[in-house]
PDB file of N, CA and C in Angstrom:
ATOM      1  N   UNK A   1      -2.462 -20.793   9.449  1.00  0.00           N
ATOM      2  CA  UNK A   1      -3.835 -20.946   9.899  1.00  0.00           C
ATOM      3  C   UNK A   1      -4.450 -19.568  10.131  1.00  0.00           C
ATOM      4  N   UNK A   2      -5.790 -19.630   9.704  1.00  0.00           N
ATOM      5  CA  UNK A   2      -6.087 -18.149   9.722  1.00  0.00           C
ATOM      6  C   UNK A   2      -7.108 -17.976  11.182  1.00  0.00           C
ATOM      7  N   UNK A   3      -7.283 -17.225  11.718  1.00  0.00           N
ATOM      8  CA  UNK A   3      -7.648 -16.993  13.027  1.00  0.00           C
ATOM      9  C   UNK A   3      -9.504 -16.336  12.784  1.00  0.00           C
ATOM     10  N   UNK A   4     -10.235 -17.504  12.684  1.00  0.00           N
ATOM     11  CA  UNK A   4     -11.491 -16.336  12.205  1.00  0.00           C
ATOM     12  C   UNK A   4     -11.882 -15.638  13.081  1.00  0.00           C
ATOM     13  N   UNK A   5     -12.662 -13.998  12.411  1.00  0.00           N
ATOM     14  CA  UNK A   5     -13.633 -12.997  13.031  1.00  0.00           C
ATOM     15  C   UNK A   5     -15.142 -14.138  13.285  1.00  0.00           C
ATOM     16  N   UNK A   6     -15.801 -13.991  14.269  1.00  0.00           N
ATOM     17  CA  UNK A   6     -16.710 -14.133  14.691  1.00  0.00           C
ATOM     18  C   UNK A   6     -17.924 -13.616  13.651  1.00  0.00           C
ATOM     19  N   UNK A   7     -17.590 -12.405  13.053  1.00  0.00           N
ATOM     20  CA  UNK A   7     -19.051 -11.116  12.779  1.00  0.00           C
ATOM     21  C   UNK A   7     -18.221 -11.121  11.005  1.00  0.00           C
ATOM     22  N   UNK A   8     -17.572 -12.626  10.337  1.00  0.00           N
ATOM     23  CA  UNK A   8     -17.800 -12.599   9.062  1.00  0.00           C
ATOM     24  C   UNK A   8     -18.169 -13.734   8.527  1.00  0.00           C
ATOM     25  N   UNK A   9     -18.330 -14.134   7.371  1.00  0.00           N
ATOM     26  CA  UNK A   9     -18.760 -15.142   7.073  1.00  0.00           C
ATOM     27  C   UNK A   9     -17.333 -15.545   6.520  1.00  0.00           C
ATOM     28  N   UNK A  10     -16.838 -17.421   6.626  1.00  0.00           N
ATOM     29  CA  UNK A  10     -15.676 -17.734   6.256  1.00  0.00           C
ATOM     30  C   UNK A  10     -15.308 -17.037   5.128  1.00  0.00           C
ATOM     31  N   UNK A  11     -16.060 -17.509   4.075  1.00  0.00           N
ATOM     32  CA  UNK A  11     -15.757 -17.311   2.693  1.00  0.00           C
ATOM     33  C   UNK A  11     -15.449 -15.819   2.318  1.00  0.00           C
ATOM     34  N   UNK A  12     -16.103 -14.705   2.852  1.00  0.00           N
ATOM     35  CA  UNK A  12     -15.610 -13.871   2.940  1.00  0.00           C
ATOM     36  C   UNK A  12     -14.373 -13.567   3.698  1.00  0.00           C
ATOM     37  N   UNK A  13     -13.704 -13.829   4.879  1.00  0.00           N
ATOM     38  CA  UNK A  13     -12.554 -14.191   5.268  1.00  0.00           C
ATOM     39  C   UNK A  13     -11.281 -14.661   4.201  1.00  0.00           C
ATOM     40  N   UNK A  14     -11.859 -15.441   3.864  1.00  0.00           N
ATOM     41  CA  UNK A  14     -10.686 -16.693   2.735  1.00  0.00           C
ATOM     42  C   UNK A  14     -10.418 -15.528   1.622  1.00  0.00           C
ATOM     43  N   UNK A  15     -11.458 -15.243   1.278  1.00  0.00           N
ATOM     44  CA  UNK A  15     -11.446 -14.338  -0.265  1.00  0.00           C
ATOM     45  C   UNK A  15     -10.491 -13.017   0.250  1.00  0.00           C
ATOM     46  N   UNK A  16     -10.697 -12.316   1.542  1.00  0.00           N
ATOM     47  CA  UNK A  16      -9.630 -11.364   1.603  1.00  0.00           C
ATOM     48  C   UNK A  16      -8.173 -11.971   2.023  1.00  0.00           C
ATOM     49  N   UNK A  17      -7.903 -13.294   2.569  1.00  0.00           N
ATOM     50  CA  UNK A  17      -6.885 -13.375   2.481  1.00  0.00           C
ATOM     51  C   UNK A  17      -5.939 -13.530   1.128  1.00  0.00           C
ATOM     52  N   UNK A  18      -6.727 -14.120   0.059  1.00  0.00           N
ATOM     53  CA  UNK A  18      -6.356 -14.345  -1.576  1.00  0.00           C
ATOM     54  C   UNK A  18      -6.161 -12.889  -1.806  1.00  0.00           C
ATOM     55  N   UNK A  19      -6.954 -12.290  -1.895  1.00  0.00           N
ATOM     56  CA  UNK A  19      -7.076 -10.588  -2.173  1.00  0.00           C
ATOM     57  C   UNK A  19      -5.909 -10.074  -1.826  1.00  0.00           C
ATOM     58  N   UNK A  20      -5.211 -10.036  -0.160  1.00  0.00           N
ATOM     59  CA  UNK A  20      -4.326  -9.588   0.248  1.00  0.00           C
ATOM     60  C   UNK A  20      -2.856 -10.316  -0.503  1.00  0.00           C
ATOM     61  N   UNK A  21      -3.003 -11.577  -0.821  1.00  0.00           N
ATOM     62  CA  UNK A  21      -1.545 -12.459  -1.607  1.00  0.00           C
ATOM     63  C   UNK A  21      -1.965 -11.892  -3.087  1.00  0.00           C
ATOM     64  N   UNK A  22      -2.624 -11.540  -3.403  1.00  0.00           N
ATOM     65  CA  UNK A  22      -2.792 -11.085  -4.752  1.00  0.00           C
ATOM     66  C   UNK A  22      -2.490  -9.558  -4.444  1.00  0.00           C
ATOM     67  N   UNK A  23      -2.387  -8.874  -4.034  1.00  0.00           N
ATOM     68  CA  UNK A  23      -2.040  -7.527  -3.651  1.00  0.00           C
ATOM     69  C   UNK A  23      -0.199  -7.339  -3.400  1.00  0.00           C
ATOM     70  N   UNK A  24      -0.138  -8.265  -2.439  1.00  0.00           N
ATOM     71  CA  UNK A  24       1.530  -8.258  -2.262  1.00  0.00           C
ATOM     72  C   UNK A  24       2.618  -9.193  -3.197  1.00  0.00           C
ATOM     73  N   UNK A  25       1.482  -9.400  -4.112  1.00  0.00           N
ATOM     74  CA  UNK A  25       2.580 -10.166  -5.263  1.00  0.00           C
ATOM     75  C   UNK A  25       2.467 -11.742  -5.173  1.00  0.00           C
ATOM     76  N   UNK A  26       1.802 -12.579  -4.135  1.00  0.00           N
ATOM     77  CA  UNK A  26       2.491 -13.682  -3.884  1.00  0.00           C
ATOM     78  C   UNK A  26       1.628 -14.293  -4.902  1.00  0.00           C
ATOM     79  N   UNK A  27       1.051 -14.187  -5.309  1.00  0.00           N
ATOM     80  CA  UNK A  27       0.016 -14.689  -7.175  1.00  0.00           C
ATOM     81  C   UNK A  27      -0.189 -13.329  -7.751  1.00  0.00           C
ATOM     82  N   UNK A  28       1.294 -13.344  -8.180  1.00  0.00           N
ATOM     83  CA  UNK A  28       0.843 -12.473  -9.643  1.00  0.00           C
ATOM     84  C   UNK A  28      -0.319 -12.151 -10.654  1.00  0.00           C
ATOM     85  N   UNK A  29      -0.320 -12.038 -11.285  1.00  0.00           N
ATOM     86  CA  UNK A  29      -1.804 -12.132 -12.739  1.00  0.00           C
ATOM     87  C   UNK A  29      -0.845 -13.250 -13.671  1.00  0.00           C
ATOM     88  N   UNK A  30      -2.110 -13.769 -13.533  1.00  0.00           N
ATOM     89  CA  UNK A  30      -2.128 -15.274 -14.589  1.00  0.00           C
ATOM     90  C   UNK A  30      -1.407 -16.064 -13.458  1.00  0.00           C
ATOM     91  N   UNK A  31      -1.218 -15.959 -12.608  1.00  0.00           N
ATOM     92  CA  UNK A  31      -0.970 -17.188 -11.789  1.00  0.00           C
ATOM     93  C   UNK A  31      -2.283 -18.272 -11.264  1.00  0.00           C
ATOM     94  N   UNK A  32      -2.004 -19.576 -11.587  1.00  0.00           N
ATOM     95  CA  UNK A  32      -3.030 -20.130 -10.778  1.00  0.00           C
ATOM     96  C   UNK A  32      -3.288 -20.365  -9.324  1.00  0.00           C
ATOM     97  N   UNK A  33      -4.432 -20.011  -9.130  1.00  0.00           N
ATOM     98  CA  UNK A  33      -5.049 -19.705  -7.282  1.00  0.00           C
ATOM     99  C   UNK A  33      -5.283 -21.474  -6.818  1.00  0.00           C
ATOM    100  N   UNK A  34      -5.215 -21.194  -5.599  1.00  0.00           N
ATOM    101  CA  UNK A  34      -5.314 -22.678  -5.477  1.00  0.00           C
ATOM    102  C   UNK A  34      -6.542 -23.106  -5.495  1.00  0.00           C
ATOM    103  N   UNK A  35      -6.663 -24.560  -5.531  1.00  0.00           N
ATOM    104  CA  UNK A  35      -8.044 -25.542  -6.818  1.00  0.00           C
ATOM    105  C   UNK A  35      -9.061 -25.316  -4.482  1.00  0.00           C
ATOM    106  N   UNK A  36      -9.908 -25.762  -4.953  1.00  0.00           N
ATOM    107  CA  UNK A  36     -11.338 -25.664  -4.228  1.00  0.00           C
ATOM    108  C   UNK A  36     -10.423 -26.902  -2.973  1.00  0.00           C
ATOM    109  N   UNK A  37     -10.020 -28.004  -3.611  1.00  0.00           N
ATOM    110  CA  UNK A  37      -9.326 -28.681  -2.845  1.00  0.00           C
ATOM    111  C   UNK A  37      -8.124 -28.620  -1.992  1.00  0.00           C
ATOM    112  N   UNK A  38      -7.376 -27.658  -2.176  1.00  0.00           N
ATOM    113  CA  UNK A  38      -6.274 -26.992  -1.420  1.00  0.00           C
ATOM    114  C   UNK A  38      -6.811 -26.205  -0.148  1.00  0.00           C
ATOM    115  N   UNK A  39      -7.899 -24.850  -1.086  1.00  0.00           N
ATOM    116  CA  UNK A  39      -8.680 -23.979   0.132  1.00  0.00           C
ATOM    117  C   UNK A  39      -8.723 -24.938   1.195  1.00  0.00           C
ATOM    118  N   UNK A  40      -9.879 -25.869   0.888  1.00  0.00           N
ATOM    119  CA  UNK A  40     -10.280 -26.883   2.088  1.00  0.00           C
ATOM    120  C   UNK A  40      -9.312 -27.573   3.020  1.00  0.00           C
ATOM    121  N   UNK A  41      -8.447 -27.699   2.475  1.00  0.00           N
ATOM    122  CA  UNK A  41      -7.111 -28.340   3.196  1.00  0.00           C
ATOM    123  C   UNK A  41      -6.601 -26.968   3.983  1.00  0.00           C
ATOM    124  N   UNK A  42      -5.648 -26.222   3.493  1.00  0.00           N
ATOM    125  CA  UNK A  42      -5.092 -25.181   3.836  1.00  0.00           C
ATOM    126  C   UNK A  42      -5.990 -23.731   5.130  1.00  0.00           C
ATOM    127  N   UNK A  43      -7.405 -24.442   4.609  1.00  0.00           N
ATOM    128  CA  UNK A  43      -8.164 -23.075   5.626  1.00  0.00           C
ATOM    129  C   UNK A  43      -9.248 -23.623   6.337  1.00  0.00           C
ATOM    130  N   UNK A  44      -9.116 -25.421   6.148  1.00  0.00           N
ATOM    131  CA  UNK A  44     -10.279 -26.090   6.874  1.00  0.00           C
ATOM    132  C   UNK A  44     -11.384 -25.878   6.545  1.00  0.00           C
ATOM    133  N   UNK A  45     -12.215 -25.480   5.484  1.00  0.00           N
ATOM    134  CA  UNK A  45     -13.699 -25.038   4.917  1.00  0.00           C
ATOM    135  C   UNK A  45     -13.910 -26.272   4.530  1.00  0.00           C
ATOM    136  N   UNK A  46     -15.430 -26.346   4.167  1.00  0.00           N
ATOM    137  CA  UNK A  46     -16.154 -26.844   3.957  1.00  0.00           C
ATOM    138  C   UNK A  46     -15.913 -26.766   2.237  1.00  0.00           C
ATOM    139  N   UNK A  47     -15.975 -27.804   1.181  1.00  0.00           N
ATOM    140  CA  UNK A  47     -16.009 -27.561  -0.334  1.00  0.00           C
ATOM    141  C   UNK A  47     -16.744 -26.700  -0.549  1.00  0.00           C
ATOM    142  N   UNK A  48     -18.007 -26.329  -0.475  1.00  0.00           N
ATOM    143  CA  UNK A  48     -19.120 -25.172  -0.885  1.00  0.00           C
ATOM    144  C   UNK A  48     -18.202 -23.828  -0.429  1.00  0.00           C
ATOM    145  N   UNK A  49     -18.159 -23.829   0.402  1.00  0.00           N
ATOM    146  CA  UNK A  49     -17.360 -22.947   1.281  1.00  0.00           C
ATOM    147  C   UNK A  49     -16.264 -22.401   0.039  1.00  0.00           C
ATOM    148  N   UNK A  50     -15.453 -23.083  -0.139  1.00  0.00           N
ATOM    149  CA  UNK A  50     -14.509 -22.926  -0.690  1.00  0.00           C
ATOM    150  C   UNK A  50     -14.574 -22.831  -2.222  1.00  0.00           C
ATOM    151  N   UNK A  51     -15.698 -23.346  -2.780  1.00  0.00           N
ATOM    152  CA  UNK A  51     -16.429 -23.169  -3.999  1.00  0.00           C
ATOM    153  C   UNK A  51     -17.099 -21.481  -4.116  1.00  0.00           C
ATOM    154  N   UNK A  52     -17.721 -21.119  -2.778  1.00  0.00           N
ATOM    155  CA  UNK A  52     -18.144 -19.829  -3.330  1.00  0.00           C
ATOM    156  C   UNK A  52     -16.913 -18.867  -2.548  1.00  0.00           C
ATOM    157  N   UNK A  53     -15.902 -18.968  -2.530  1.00  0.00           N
ATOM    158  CA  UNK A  53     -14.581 -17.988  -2.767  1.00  0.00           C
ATOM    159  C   UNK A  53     -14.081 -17.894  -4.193  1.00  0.00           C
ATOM    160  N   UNK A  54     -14.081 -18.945  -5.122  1.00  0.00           N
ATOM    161  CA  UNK A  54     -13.773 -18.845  -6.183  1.00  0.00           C
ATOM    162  C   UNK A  54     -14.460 -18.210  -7.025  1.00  0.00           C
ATOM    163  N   UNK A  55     -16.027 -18.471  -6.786  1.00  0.00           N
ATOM    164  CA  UNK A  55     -16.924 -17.854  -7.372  1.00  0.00           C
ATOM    165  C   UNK A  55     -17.031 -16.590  -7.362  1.00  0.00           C
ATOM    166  N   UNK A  56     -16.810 -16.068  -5.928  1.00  0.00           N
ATOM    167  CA  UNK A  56     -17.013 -14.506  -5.657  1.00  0.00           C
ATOM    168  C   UNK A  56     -15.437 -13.570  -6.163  1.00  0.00           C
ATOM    169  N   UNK A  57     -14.353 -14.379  -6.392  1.00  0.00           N
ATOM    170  CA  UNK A  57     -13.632 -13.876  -7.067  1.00  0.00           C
ATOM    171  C   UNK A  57     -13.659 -13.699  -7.995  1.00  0.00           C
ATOM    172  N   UNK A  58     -14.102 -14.841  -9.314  1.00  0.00           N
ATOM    173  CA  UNK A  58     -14.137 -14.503 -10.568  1.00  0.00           C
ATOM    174  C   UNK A  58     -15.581 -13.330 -10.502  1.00  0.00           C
ATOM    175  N   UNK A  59     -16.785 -13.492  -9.707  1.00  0.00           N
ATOM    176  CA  UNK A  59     -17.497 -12.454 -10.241  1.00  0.00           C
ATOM    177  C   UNK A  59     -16.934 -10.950  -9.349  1.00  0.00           C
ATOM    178  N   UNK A  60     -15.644 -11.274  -9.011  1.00  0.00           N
ATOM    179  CA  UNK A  60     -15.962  -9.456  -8.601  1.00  0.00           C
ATOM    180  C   UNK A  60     -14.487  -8.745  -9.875  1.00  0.00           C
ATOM    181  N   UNK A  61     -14.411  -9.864 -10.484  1.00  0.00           N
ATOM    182  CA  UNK A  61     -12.874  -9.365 -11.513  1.00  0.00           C
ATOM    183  C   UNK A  61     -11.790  -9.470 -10.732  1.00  0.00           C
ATOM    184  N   UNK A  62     -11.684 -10.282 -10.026  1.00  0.00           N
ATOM    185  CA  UNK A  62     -10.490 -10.396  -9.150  1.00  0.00           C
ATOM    186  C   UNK A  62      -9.957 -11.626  -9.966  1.00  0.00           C
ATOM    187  N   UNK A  63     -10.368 -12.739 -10.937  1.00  0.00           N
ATOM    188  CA  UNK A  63      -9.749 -13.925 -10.861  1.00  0.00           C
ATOM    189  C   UNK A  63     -11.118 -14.815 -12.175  1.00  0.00           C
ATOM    190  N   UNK A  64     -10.434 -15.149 -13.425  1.00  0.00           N
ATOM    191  CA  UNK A  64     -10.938 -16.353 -14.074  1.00  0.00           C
ATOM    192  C   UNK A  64     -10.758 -17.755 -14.203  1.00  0.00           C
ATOM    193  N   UNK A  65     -11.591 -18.051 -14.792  1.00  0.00           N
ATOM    194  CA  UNK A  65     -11.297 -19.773 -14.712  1.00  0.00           C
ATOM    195  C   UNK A  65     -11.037 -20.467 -16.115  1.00  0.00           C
ATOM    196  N   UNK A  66     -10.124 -21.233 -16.354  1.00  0.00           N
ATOM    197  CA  UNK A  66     -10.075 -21.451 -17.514  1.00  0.00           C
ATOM    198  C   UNK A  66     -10.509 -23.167 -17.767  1.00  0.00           C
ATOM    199  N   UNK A  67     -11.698 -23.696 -18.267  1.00  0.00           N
ATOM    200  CA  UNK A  67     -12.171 -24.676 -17.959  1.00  0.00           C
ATOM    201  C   UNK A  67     -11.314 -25.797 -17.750  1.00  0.00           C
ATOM    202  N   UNK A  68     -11.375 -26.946 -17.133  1.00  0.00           N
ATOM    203  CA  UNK A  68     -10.607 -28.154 -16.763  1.00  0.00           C
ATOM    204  C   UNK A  68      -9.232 -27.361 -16.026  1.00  0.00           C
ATOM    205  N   UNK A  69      -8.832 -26.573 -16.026  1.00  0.00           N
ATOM    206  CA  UNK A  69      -7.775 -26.495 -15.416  1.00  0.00           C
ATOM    207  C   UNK A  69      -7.487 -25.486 -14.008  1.00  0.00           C
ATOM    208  N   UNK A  70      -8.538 -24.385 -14.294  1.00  0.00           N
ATOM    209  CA  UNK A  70      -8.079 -24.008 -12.696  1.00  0.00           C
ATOM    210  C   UNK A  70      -8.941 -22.382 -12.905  1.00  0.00           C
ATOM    211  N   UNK A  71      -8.626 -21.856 -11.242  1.00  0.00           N
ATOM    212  CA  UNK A  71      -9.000 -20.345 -11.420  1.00  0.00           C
ATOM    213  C   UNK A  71      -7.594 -19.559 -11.281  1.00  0.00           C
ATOM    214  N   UNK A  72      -7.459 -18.340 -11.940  1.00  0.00           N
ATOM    215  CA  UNK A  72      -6.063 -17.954 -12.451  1.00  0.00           C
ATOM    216  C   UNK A  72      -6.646 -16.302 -11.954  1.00  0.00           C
ATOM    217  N   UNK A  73      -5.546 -15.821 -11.430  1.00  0.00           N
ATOM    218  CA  UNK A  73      -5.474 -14.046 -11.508  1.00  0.00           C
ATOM    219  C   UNK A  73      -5.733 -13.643 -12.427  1.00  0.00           C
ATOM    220  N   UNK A  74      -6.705 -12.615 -12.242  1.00  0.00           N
ATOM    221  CA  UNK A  74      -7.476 -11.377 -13.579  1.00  0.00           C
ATOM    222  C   UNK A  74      -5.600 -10.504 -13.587  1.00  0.00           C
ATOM    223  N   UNK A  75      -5.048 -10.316 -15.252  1.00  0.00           N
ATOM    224  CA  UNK A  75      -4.384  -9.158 -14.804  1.00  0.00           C
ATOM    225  C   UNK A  75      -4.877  -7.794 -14.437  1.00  0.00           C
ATOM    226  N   UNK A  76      -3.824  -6.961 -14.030  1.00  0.00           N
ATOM    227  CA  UNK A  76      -4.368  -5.829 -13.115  1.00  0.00           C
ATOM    228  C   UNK A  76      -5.130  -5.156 -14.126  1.00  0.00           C
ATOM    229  N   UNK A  77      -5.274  -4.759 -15.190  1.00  0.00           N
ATOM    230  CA  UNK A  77      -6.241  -3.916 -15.813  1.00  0.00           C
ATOM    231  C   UNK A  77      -7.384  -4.519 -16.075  1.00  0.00           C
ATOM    232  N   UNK A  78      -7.701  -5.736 -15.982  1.00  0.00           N
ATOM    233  CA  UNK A  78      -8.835  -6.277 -15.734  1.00  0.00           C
ATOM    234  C   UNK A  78      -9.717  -6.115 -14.529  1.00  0.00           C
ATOM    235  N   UNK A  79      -9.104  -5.803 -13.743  1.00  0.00           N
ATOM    236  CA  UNK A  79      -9.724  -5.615 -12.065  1.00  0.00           C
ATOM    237  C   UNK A  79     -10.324  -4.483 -12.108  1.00  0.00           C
ATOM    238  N   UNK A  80     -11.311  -4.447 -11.302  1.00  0.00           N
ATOM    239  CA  UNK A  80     -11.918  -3.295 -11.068  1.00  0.00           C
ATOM    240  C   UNK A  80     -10.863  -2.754  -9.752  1.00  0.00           C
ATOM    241  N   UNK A  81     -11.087  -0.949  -9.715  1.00  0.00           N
ATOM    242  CA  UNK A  81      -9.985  -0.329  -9.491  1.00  0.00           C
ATOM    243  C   UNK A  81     -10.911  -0.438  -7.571  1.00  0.00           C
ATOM    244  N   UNK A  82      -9.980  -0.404  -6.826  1.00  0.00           N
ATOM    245  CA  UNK A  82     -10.261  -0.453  -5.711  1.00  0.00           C
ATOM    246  C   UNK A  82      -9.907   0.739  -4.856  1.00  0.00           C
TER     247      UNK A  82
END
């Protein structure tokens, strides 16, 4: 369970915790991230909520979607360098 900051918005919250499991390995590249329906389960959000984490991942190059089936890790040379 994640403990929210007061002074962020969830979705921004959620997205650095993915960020941080994508950093220490625990979703490799090309692994699939979990579906909009897990987030909501696993971090208590709201679907929208959890819809624009996915979103803000694939648009920052952190993560694509491959239609009908899911959003998946950008590999690392795809990412913008941080």
């Amino acid at each position: 369970m994640i403990e929210w900051r007061p002074n962020a918005p969830k979705w921004v919250q959620v997205a650095e915790v993915l960020k941080a499991r994508i950093a220490d390995g625990t979703y490799p590249a090309d692994t699939q991230l979990p579906s909009q329906h897990e987030l909501v389960r696993e971090f208590e959000i709201a679907p929208n909520t959890a819809q624009k984490v996915l979103t803000r991942l694939r648009g920052e190059g952190v993560a694509y979607s491959v239609r009908g089936v899911g959003t998946f890790v950008a590999p690392q040379q795809a990412r913008p360098a941080e």
